[in-house]
N, C-alpha and C. Protein backbone atom coordinates (compact mmCIF):
# COMPACT_ATOMS: atom_id res chain seq x y z
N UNK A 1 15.55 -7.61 6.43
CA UNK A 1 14.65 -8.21 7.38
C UNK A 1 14.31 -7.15 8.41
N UNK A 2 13.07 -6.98 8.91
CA UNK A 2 12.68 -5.84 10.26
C UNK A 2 11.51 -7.03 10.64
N UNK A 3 11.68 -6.65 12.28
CA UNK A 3 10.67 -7.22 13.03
C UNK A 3 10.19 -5.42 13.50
N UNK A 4 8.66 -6.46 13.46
CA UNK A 4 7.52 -5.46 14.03
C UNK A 4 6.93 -6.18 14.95
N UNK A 5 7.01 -4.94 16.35
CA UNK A 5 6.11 -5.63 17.66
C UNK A 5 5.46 -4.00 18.14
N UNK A 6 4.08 -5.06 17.81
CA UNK A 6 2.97 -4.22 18.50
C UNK A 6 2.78 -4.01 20.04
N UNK A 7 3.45 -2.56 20.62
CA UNK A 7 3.12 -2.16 21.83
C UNK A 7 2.27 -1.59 22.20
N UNK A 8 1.36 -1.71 23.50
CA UNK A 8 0.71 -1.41 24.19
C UNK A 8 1.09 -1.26 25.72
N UNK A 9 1.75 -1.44 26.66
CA UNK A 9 2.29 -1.30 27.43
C UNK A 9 2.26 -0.56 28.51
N UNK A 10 2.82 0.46 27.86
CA UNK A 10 2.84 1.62 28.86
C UNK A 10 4.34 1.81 29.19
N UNK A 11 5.35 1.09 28.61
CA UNK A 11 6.32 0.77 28.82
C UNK A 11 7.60 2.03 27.90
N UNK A 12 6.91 1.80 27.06
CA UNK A 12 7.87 2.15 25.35
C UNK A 12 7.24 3.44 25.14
N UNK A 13 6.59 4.03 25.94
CA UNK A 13 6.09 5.05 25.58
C UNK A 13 4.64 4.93 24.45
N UNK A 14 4.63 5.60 23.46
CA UNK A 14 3.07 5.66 22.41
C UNK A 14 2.76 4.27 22.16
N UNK A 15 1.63 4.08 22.58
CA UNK A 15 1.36 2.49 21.64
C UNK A 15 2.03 2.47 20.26
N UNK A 16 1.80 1.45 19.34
CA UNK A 16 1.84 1.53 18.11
C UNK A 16 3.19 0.49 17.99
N UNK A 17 3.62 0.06 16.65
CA UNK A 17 4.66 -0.34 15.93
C UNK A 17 5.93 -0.08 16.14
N UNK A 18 6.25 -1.00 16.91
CA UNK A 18 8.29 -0.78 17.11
C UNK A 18 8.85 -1.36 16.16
N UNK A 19 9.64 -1.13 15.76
CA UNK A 19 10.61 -1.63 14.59
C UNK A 19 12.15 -1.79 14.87
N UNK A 20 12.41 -2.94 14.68
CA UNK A 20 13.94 -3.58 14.28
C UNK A 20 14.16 -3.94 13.09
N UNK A 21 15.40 -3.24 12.50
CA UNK A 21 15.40 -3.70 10.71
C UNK A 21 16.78 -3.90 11.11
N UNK A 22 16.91 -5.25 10.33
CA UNK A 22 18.40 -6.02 10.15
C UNK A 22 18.75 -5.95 8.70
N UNK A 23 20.05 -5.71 8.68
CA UNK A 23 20.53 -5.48 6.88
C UNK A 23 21.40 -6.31 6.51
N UNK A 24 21.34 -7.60 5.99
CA UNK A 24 22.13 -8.76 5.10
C UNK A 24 22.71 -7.95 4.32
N UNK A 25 24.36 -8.47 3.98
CA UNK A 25 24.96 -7.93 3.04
C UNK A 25 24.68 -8.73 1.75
N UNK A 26 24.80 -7.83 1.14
CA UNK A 26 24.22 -7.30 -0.04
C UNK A 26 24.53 -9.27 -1.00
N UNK A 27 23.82 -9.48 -1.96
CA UNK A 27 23.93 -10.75 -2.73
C UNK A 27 23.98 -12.24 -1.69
N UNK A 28 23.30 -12.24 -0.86
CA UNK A 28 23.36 -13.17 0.18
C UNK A 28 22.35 -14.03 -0.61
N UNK A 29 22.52 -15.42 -0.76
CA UNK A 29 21.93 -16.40 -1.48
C UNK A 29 20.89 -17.14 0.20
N UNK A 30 19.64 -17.76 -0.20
CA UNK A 30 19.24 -17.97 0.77
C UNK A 30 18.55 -19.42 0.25
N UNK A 31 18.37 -20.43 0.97
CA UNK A 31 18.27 -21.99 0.65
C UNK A 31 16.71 -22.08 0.98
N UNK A 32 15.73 -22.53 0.22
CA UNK A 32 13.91 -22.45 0.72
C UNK A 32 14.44 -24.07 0.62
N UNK A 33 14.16 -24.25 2.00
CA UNK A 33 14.46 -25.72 2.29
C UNK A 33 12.63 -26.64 3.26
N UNK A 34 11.97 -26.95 2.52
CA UNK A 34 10.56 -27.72 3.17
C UNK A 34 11.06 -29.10 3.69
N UNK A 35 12.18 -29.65 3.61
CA UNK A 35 12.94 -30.43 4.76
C UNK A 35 13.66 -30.44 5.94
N UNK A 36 13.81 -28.51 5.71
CA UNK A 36 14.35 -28.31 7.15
C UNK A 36 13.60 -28.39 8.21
N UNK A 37 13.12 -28.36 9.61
CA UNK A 37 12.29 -27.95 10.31
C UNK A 37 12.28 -26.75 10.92
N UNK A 38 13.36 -26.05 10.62
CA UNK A 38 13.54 -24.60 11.55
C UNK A 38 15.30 -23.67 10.26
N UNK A 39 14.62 -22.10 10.77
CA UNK A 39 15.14 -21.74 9.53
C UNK A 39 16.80 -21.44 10.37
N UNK A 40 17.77 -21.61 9.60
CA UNK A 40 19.29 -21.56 9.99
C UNK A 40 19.62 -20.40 9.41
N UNK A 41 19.96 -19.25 9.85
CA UNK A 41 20.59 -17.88 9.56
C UNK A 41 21.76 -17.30 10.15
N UNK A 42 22.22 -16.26 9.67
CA UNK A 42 23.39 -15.91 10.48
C UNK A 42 23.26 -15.08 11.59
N UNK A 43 24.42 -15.38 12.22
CA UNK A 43 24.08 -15.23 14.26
C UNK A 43 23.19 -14.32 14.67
N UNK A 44 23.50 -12.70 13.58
CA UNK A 44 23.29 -11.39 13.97
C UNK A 44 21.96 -10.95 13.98
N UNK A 45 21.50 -12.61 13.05
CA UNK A 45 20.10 -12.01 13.23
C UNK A 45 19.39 -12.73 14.25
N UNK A 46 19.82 -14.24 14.95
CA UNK A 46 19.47 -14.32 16.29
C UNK A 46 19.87 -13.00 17.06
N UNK A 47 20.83 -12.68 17.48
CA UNK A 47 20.94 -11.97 18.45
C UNK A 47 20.09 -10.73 18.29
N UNK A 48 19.81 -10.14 16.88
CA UNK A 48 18.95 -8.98 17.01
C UNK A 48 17.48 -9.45 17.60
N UNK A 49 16.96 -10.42 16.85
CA UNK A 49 15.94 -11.15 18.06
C UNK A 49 15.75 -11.00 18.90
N UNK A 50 16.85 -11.71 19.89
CA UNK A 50 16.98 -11.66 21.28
C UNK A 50 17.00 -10.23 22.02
N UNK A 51 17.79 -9.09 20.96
CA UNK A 51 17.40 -7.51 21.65
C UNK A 51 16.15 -7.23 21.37
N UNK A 52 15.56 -7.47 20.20
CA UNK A 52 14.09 -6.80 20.03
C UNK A 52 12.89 -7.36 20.47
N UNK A 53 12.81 -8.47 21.30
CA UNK A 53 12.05 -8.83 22.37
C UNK A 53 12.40 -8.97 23.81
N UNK A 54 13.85 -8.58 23.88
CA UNK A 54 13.99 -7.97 25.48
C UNK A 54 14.15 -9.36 26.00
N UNK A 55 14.50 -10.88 25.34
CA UNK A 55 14.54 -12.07 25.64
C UNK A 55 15.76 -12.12 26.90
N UNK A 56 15.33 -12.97 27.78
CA UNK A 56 16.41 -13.22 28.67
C UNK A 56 17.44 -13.65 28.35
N UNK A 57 19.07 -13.80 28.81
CA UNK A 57 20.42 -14.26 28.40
C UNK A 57 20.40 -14.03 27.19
N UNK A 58 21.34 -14.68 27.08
CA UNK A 58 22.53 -14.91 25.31
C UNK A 58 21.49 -15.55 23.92
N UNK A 59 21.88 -15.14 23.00
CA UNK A 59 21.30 -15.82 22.02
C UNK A 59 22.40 -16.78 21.93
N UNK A 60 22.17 -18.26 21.47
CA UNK A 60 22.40 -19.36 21.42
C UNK A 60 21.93 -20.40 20.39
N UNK A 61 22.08 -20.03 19.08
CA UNK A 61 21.89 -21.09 18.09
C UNK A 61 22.25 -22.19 17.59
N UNK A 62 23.55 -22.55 18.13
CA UNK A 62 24.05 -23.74 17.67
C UNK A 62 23.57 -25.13 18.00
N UNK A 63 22.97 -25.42 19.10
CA UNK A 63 22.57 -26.79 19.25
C UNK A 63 20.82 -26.75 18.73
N UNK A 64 20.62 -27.66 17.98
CA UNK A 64 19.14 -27.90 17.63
C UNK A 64 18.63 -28.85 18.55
N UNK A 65 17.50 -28.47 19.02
CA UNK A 65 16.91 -29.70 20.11
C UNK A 65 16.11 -28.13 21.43
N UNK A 66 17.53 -27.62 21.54
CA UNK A 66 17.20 -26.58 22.73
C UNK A 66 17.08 -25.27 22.21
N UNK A 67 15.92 -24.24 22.93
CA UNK A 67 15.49 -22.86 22.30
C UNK A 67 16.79 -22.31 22.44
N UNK A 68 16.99 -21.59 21.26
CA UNK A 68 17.85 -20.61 21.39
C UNK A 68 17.95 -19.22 21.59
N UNK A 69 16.23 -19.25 22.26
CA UNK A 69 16.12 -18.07 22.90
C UNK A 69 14.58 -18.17 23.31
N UNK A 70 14.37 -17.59 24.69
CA UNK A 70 12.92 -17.86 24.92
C UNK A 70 12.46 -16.29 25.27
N UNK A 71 10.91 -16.21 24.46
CA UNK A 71 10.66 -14.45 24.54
C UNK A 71 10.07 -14.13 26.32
N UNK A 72 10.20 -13.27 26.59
CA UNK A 72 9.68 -12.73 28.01
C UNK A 72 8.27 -13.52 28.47
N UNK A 73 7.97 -13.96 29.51
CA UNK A 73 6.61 -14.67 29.90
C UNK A 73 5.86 -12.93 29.59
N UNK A 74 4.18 -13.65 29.36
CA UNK A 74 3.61 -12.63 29.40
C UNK A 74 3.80 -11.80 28.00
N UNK A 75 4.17 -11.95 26.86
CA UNK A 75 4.83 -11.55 26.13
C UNK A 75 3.72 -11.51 25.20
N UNK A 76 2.83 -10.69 24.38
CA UNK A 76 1.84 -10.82 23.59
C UNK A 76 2.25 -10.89 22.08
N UNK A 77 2.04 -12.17 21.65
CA UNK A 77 3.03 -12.76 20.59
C UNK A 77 1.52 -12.83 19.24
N UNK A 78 0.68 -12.82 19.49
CA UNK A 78 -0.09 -12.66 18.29
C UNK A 78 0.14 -11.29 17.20
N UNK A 79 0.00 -10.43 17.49
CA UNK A 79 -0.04 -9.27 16.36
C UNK A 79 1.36 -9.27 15.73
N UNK A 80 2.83 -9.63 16.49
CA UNK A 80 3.98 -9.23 15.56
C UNK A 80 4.13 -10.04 14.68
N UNK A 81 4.93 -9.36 13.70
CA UNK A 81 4.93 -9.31 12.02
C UNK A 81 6.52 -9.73 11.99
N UNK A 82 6.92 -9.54 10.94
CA UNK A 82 8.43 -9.88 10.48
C UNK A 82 8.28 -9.66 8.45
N UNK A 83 9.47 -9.10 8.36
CA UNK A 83 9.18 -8.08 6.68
C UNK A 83 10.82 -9.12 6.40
N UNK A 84 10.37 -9.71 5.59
CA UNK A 84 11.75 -10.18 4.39
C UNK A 84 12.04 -9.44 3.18
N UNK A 85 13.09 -9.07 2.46
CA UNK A 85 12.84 -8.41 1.78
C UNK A 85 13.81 -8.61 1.00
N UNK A 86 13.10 -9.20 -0.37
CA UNK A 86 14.35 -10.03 -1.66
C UNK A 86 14.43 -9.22 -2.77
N UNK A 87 15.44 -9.41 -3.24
CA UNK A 87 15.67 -8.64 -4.61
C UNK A 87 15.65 -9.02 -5.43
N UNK A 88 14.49 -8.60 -7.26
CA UNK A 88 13.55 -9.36 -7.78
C UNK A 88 14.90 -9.17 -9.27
N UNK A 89 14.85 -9.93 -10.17
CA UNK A 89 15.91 -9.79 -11.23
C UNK A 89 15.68 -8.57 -11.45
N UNK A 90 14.79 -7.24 -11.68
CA UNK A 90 15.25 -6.28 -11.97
C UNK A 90 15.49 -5.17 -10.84
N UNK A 91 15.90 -5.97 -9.85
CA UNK A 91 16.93 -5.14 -8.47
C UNK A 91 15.65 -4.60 -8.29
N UNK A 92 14.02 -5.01 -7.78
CA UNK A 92 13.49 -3.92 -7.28
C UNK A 92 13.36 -4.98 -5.89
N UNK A 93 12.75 -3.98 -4.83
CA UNK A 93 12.81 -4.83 -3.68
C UNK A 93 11.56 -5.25 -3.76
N UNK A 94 11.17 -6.31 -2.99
CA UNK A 94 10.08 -7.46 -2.86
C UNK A 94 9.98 -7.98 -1.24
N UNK A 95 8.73 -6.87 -0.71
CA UNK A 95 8.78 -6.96 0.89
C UNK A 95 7.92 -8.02 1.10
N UNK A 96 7.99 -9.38 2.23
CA UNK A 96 6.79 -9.99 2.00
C UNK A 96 6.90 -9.91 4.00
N UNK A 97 5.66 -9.45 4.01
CA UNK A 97 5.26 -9.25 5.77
C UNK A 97 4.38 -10.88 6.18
N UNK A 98 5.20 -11.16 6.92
CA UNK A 98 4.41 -11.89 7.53
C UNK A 98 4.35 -12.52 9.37
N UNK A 99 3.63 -13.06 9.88
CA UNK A 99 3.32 -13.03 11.03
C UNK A 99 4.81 -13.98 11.94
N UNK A 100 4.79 -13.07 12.86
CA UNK A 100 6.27 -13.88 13.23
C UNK A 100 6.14 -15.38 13.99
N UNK A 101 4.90 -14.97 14.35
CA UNK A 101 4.68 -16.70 15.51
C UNK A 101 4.77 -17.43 14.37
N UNK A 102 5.37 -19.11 14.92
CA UNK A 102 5.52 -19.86 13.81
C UNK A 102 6.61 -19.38 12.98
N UNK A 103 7.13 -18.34 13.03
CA UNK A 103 8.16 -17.93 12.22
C UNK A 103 9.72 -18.16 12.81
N UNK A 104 9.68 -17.13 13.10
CA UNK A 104 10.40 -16.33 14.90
C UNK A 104 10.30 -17.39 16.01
N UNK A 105 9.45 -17.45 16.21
CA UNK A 105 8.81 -18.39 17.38
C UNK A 105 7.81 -19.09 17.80
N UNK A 106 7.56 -20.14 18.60
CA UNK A 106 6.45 -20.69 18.70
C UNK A 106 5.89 -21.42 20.17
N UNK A 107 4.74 -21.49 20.21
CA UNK A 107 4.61 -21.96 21.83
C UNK A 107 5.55 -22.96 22.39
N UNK A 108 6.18 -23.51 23.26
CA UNK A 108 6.82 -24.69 23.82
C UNK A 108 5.61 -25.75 23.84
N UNK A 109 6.56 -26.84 23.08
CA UNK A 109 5.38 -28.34 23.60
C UNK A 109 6.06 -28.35 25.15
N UNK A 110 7.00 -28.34 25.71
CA UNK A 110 6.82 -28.81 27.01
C UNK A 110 5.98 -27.81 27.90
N UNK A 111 5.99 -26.49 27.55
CA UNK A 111 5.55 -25.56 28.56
C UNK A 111 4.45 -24.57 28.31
N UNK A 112 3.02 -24.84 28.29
CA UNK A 112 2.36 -23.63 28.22
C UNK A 112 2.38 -22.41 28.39
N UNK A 113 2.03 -21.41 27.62
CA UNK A 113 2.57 -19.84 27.69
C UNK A 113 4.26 -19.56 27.58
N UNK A 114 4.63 -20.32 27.55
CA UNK A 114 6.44 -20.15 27.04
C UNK A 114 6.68 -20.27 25.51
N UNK A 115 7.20 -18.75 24.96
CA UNK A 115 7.53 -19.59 23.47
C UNK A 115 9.23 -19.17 23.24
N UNK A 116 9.67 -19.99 22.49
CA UNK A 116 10.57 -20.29 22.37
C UNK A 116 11.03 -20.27 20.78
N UNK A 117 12.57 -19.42 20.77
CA UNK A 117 12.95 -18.98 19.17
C UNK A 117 12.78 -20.67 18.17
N UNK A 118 12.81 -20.18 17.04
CA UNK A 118 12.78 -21.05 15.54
C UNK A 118 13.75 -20.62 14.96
N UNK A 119 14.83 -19.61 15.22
CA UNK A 119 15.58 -19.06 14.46
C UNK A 119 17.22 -19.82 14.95
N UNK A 120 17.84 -21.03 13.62
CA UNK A 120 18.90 -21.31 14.47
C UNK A 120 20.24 -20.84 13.89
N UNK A 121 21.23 -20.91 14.27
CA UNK A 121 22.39 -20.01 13.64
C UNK A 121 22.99 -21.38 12.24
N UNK A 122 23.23 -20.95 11.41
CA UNK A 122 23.69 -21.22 10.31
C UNK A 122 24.79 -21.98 10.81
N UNK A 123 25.14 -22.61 9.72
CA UNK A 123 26.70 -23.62 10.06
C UNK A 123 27.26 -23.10 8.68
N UNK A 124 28.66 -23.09 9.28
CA UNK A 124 29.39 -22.85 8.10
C UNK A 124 29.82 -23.24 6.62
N UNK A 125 28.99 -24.94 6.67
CA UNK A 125 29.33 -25.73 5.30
C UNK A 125 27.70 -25.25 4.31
N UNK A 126 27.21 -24.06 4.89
CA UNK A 126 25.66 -23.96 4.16
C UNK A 126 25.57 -22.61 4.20
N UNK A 127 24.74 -22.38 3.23
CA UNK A 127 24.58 -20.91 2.88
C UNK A 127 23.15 -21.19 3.91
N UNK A 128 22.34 -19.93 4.20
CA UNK A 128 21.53 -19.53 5.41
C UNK A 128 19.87 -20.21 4.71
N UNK A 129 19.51 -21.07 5.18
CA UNK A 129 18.08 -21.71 5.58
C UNK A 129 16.98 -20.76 5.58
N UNK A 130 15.92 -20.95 4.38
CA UNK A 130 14.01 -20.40 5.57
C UNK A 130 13.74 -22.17 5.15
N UNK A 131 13.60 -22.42 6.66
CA UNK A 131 13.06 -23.71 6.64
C UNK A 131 11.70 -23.81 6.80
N UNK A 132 11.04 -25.01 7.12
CA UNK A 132 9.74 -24.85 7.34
C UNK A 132 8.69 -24.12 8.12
N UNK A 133 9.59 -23.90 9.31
CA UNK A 133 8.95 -22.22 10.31
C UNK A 133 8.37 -21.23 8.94
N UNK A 134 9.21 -21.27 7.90
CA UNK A 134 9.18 -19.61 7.13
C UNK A 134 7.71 -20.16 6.29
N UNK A 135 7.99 -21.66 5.89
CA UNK A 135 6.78 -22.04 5.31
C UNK A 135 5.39 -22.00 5.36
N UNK A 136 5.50 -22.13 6.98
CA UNK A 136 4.61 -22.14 8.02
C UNK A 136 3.39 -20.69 7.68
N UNK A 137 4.04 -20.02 7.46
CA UNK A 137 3.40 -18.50 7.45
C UNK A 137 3.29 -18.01 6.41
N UNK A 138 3.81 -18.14 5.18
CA UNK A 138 3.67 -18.23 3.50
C UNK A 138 3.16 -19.25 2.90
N UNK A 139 2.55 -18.62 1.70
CA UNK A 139 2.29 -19.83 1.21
C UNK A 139 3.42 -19.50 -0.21
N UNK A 140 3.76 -20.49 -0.24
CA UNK A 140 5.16 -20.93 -1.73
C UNK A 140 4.41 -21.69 -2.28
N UNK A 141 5.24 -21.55 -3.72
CA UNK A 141 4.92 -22.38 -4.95
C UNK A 141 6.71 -22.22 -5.52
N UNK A 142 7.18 -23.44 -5.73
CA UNK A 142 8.67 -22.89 -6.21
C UNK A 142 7.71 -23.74 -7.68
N UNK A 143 8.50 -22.81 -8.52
CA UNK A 143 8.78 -23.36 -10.13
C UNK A 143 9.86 -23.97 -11.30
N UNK A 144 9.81 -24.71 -11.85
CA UNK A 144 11.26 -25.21 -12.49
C UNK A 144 10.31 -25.32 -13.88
N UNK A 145 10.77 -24.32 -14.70
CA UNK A 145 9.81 -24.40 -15.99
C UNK A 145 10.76 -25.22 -17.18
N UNK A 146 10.39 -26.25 -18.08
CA UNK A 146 11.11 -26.73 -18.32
C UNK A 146 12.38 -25.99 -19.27
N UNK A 147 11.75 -24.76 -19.77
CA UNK A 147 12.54 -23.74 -20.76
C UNK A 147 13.28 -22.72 -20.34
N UNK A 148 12.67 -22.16 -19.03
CA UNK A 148 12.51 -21.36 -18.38
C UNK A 148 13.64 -20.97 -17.27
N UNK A 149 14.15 -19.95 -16.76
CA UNK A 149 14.66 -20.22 -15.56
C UNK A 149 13.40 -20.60 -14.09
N UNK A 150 14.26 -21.22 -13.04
CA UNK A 150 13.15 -21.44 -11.89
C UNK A 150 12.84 -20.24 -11.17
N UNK A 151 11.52 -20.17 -10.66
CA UNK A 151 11.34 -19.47 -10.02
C UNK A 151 10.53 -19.42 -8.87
N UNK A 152 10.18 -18.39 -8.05
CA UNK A 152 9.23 -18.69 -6.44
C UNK A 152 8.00 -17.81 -6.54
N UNK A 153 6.96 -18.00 -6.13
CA UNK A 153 5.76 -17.38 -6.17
C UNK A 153 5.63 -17.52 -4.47
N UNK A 154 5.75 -16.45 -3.74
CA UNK A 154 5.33 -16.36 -2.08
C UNK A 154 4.27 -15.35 -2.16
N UNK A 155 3.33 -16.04 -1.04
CA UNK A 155 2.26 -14.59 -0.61
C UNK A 155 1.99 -15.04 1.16
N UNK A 156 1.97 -14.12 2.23
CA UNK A 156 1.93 -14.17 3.18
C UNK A 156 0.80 -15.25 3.43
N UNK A 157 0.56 -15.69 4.13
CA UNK A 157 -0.85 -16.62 4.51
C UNK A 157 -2.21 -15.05 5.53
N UNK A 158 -1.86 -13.93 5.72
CA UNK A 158 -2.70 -13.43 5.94
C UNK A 158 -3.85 -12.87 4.80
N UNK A 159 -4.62 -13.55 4.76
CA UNK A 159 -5.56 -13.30 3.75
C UNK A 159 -5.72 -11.81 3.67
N UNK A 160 -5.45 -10.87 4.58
CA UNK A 160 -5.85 -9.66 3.48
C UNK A 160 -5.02 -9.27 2.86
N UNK A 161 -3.00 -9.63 3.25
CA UNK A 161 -2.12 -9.49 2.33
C UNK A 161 -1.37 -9.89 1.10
N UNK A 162 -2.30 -11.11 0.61
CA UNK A 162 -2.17 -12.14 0.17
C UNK A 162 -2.15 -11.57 -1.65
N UNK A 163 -2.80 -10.45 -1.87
CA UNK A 163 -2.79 -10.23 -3.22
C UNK A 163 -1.31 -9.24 -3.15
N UNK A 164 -1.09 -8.51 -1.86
CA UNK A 164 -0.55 -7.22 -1.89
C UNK A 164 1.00 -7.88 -2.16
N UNK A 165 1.67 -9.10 -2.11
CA UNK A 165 2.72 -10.07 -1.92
C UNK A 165 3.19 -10.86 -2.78
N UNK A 166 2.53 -11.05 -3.78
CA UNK A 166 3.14 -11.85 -4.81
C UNK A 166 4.02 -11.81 -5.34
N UNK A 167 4.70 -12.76 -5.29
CA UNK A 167 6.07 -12.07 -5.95
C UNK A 167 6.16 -12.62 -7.39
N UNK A 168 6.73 -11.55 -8.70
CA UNK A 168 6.46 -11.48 -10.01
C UNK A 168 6.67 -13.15 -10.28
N UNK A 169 6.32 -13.91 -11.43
CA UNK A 169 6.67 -14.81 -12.14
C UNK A 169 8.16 -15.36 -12.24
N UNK A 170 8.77 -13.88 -12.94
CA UNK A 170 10.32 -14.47 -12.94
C UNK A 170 11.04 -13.94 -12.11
N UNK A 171 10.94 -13.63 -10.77
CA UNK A 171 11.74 -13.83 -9.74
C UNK A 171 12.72 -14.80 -9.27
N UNK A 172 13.95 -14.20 -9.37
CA UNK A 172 14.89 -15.12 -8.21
C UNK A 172 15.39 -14.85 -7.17
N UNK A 173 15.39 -15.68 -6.42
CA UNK A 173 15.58 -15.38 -5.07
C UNK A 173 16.81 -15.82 -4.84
């Protein structure tokens, strides 16, 4: 997983693409759940969150209801991206970029211009969640062929990346 945030600033030095890449150990099984409402992962990758947008306090995932992290006011949340990156049955990697709002995060219904994380920490009786946040920004097709093993077809919802993303036929995720 790497988050990408587009700076302009004046802050970070050169405009351009900052990058945070987080590394899951290795064979991590992941649950495509369209009943969840928000995706459940492990802590490290809230908390890298919370460093790579400079978010105020603690990351805090465990209670659902309350953000478990809110990004800086003022915070220009359209252009960043977020890169998943699965490994296809013949071990090649399979990057799929897509837009982090709605992902990552999303405006507050109580508060205009406040957005607030989607990312909640995993519980221990479950392997790690992309819930419907992840849906939100892909478009999926899962498959169960009747002969076949199952498989997932994702392509980002940004129409110009949409061919560049597919992921092969017999993919498992």
């Amino acid at each position: 997983m790497e988050f990408l945030r587009w700076e302009n600033d004046g802050h970070s030095g050169e405009p351009g693409w900052h990058s945070t890449p987080v590394v899951f150990p290795n064979n991590v099984n992941v649950t495509l759940d369209t009943g969840t409402s928000v995706s459940r992962l492990p802590r490290f990758i809230g908390e890298a969150i919370t460093r790579h947008y400079r978010c105020p306090g603690q990351y805090d995932g465990r209670i659902l209801g309350r953000a478990p992290y809110v990004l800086p006011r003022g915070f220009n949340t359209k252009e960043d991206k977020v890169v998943l990156h699965f490994r296809g049955f013949g071990r090649e990697d399979i990057a799929i970029t897509s837009q982090a709002e709605h992902f990552l995060y999303a405006e507050s219904p109580r508060q205009r211009g406040l957005y607030e994380g989607l990312i909640f920490e995993e519980t221990a009786a479950a392997s790690p969640i992309l819930g419907l946040n992840w849906f939100h920004v892909n478009w999926v097709a899962m498959h169960k062929p009747k002969y076949n093993a199952p498989y997932v077809r994702v392509a980002a919802q940004d129409s110009d990346l949409a061919n560049d993303y597919l992921l092969p036929p017999m993919l498992k995720l």
